[in-house]
N, C-alpha and C. Protein backbone atom coordinates (compact mmCIF):
# COMPACT_ATOMS: atom_id res chain seq x y z
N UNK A 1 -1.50 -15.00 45.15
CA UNK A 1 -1.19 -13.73 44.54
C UNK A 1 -0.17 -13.99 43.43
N UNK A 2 -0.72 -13.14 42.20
CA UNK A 2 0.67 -13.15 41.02
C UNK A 2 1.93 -13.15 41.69
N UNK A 3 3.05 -13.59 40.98
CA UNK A 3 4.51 -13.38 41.39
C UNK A 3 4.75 -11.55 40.59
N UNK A 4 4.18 -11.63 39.73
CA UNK A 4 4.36 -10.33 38.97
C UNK A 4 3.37 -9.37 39.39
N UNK A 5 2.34 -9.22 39.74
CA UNK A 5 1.93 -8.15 40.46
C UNK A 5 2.58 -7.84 41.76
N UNK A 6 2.78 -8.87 42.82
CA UNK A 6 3.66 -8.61 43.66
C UNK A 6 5.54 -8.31 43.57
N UNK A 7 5.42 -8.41 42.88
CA UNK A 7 6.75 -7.48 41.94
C UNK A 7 6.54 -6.09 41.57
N UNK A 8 5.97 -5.89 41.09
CA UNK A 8 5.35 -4.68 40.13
C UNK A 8 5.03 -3.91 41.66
N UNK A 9 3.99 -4.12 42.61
CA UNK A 9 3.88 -3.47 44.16
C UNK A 9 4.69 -3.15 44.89
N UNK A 10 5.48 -4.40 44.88
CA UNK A 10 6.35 -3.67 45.77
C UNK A 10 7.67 -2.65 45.48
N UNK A 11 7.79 -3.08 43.76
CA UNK A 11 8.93 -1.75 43.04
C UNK A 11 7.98 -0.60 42.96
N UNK A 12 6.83 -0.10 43.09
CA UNK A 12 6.00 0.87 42.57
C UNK A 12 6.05 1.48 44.51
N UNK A 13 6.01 0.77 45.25
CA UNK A 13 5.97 1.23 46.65
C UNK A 13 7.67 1.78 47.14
N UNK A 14 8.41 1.36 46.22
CA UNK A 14 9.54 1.79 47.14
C UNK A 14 10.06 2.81 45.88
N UNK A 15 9.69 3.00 44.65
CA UNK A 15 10.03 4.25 43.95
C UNK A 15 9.06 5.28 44.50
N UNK A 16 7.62 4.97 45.39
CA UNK A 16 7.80 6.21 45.72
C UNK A 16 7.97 6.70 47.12
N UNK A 17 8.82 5.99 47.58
CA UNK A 17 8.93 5.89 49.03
C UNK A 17 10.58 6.65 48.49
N UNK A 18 11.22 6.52 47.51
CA UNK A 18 12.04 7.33 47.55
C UNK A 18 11.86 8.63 46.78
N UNK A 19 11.01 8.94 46.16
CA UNK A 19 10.58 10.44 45.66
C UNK A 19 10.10 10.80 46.91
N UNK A 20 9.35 10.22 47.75
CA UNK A 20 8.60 11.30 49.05
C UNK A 20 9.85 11.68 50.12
N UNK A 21 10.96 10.66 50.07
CA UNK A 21 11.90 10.77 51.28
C UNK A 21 12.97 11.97 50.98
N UNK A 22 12.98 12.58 49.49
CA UNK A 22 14.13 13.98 49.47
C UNK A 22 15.46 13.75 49.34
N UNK A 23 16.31 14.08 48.70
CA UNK A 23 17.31 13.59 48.68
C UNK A 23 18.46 14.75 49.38
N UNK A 24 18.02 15.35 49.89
CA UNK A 24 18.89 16.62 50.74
C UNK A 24 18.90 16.08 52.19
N UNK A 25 19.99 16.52 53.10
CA UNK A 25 20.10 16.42 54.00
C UNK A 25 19.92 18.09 55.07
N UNK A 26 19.03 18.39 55.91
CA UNK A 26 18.61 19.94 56.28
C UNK A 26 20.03 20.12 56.58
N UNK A 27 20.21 21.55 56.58
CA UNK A 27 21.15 22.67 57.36
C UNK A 27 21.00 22.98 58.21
N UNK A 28 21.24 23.12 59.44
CA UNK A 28 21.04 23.65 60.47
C UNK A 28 21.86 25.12 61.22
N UNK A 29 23.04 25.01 59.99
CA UNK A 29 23.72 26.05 60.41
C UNK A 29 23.43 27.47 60.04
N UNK A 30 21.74 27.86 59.43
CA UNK A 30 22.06 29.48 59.03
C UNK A 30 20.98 30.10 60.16
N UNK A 31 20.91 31.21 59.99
CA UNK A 31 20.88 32.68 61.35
C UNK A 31 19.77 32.50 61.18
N UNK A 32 18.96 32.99 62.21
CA UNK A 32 17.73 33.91 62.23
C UNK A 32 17.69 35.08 61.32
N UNK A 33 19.20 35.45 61.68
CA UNK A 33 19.45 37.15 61.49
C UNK A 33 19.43 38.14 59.79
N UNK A 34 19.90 36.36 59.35
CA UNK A 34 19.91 36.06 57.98
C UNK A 34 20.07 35.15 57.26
N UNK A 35 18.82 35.01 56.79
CA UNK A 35 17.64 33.48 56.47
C UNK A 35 18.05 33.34 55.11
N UNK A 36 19.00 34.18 54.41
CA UNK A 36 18.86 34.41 52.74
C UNK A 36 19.24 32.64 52.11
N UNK A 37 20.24 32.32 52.63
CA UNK A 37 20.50 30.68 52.28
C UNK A 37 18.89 30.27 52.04
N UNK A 38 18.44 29.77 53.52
CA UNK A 38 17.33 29.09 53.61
C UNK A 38 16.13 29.10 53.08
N UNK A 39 16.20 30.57 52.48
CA UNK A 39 15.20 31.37 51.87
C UNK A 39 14.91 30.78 50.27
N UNK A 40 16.81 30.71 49.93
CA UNK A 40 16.83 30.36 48.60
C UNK A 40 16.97 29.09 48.60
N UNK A 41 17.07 28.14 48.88
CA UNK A 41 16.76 26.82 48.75
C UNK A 41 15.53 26.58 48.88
N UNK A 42 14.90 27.07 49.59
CA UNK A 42 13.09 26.66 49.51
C UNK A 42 12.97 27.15 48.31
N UNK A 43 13.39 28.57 47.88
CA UNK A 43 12.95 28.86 46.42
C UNK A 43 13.40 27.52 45.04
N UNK A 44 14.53 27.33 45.61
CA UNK A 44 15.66 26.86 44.47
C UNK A 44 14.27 25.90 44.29
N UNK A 45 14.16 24.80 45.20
CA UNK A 45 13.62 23.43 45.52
C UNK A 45 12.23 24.14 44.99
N UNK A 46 10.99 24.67 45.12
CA UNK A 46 9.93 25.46 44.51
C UNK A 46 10.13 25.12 42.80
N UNK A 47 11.06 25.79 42.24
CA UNK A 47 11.46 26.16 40.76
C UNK A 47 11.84 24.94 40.21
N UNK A 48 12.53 24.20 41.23
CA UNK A 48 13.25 23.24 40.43
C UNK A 48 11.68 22.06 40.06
N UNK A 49 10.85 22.19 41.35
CA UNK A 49 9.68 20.88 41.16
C UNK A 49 8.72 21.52 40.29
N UNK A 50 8.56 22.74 40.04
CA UNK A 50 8.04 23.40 39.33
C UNK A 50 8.26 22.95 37.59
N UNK A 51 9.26 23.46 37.19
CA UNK A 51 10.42 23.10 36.01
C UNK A 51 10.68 21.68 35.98
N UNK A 52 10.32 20.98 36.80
CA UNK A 52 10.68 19.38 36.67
C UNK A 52 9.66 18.92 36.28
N UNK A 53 7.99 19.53 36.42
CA UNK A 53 7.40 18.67 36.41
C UNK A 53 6.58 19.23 35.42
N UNK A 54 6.84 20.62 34.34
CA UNK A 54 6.56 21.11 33.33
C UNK A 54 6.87 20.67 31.86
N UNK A 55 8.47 20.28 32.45
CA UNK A 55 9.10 18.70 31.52
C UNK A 55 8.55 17.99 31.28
N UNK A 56 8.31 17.20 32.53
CA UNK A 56 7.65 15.73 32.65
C UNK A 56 6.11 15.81 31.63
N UNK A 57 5.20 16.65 32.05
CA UNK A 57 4.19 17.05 30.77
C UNK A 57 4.63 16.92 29.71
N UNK A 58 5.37 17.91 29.23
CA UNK A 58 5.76 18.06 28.33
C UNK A 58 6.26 17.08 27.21
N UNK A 59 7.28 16.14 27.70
CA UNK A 59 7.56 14.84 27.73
C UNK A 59 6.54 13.71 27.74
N UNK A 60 5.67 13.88 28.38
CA UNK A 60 4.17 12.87 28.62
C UNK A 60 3.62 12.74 27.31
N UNK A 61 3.39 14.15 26.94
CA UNK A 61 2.38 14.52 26.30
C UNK A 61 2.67 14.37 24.45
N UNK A 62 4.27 14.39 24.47
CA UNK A 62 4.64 14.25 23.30
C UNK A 62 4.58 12.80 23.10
N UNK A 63 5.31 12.34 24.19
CA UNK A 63 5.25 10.66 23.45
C UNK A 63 3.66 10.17 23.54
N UNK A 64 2.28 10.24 24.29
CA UNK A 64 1.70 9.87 23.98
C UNK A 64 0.71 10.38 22.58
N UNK A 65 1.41 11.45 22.20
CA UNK A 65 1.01 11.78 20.50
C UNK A 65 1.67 11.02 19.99
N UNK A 66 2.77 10.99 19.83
CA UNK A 66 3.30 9.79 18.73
C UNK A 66 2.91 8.20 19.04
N UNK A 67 2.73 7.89 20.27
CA UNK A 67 2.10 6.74 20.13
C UNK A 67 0.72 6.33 19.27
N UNK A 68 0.29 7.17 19.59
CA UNK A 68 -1.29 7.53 19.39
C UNK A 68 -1.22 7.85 17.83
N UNK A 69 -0.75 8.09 17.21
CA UNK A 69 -0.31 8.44 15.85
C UNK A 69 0.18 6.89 14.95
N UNK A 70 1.59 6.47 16.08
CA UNK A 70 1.72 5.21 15.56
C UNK A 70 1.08 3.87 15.43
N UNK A 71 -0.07 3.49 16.61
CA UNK A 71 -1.23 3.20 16.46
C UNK A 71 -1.35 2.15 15.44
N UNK A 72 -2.18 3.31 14.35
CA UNK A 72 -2.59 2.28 13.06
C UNK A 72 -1.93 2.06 12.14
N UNK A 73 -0.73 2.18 12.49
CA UNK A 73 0.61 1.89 11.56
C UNK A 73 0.94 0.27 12.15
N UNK A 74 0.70 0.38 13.04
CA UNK A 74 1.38 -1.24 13.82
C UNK A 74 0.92 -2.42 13.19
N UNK A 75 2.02 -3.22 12.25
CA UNK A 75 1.63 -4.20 11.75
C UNK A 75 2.41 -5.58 12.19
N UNK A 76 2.14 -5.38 13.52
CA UNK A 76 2.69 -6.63 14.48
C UNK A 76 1.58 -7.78 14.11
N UNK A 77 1.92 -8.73 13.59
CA UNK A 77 1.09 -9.84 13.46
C UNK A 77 1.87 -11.55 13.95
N UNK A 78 0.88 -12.46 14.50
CA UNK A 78 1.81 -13.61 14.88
C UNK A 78 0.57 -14.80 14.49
N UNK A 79 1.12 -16.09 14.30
CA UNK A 79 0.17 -17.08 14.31
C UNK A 79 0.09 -17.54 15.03
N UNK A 80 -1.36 -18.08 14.81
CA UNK A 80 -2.44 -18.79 15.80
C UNK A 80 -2.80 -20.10 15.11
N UNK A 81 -2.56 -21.17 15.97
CA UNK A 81 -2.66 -22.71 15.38
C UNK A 81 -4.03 -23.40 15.78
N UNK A 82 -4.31 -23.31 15.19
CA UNK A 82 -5.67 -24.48 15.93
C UNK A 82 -6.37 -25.26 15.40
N UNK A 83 -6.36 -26.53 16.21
CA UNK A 83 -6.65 -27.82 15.77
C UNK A 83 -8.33 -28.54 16.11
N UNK A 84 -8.55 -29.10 14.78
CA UNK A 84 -9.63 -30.14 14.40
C UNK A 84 -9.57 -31.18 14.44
N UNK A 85 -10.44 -32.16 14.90
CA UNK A 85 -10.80 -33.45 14.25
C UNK A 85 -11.39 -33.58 12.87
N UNK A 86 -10.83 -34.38 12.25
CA UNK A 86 -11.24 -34.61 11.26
C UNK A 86 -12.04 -36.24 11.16
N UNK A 87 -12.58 -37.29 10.77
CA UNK A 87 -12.38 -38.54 9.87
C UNK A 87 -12.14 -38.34 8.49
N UNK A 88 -11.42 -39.42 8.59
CA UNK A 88 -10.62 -39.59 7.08
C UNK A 88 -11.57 -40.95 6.84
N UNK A 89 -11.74 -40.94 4.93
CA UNK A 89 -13.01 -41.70 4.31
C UNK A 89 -12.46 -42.92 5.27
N UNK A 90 -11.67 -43.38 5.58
CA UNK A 90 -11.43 -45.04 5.65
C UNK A 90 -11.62 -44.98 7.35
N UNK A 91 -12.27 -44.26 7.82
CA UNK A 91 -12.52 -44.04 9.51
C UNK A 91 -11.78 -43.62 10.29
N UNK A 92 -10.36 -43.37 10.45
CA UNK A 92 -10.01 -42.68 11.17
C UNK A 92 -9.67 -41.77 11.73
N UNK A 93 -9.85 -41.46 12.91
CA UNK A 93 -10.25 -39.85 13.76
C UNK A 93 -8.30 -38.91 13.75
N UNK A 94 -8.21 -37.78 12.99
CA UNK A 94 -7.21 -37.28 12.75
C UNK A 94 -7.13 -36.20 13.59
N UNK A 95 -6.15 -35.30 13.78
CA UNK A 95 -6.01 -34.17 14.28
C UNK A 95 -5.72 -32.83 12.83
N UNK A 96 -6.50 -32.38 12.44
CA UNK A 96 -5.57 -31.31 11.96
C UNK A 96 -5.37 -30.07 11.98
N UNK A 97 -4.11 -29.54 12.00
CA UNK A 97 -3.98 -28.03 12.18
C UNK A 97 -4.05 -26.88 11.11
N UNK A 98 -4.94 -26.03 11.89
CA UNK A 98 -5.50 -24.63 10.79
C UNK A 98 -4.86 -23.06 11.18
N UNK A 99 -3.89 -23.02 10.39
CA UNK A 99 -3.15 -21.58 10.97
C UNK A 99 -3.89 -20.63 10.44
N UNK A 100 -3.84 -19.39 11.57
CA UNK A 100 -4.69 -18.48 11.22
C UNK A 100 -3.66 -16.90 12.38
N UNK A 101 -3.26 -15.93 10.81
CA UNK A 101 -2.57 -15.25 11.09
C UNK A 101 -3.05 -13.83 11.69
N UNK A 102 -3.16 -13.37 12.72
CA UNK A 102 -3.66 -12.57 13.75
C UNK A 102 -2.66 -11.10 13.89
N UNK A 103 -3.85 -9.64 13.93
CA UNK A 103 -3.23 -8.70 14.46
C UNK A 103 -2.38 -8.81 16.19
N UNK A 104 -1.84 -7.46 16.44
CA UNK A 104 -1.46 -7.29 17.84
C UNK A 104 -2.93 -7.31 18.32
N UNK A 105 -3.94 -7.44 18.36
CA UNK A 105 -5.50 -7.83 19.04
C UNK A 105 -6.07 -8.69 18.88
N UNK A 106 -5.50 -9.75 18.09
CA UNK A 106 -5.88 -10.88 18.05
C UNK A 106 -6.94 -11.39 17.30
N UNK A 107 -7.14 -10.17 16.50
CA UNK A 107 -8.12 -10.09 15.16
C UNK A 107 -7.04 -10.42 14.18
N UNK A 108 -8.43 -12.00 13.23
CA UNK A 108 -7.56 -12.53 11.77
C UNK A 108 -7.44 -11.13 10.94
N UNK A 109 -6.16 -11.76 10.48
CA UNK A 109 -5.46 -10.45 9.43
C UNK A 109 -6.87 -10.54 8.13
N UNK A 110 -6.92 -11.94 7.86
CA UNK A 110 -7.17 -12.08 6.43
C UNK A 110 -8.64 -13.55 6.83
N UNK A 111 -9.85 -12.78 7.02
CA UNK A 111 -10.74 -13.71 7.48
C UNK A 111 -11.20 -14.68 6.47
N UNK A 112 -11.72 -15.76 6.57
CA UNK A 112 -12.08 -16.76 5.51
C UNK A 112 -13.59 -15.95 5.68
N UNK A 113 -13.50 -16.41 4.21
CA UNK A 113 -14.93 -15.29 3.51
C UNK A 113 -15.83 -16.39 4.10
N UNK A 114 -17.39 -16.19 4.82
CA UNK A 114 -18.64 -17.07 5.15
C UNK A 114 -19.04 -17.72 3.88
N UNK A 115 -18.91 -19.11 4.16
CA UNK A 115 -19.13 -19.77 3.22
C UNK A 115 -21.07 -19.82 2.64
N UNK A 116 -20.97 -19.92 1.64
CA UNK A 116 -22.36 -19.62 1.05
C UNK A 116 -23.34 -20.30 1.02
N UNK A 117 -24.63 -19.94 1.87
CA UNK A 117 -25.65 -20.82 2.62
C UNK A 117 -25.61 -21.87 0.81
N UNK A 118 -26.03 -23.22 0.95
CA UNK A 118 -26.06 -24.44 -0.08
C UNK A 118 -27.43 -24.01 -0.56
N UNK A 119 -27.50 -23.85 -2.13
CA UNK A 119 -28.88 -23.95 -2.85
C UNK A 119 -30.21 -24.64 -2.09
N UNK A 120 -30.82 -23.64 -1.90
CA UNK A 120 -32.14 -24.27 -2.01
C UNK A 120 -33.17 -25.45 -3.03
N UNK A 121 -32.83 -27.07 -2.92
CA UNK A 121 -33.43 -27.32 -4.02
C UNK A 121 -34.90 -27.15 -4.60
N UNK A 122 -34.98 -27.50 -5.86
CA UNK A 122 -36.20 -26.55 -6.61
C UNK A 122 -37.31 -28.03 -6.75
């Protein structure tokens, strides 16, 4: 197993092992007679996950527009080296290296044009 997926599992298992566990401790001290506390904390807690998670949309939804926007603006590019054999006229077997400069996808920025099928002779 990855070292990094099993990283990534087990932080993804215990963030939500602490969203499900609540961070309140119950009351036990209000009436039958009059529930109004208890009443309003279920409400409070209602509104608040309500309103928390109208944000969180909200918030979602904006940054993945601007991502999504920034997109085809991204002109992250890095090189890519890669090596040939060559012979050289006097016989010997060379190595040489052909840089070739690549988007964030790993598509050449700037492709070498297909070289042009050789005349047909007449």
């Amino acid at each position: 197993m990855n070292i990094g997926y099993a990283f990534r599992s087990g932080a993804s298992v215990a963030i939500l092992s602490l969203l499900c566990s609540g961070c309140t401790s119950p009351s036990y001290t209000g009436s039958p007679y009059q529930p109004g506390p208890q009443i309003g904390r279920a409400i409070g807690t209602g509104a608040g996950a309500v309103v928390g998670n109208a944000a969180g949309v909200v918030v979602g939804t904006g940054e993945g527009l601007v991502s999504g926007i920034a997109a085809p603006f991204d002109t992250t590019t890095h090189l890519v080296r890669r090596w040939h054999t060559e012979i050289t006229p006097d016989g010997r077997t060379i190595q040489v290296p052909e840089d070739i400069l690549v988007d964030a996808n790993g598509r050449p920025v700037n492709p070498q044009p297909a070289s042009a099928p050789a005349p047909v002779p007449k």
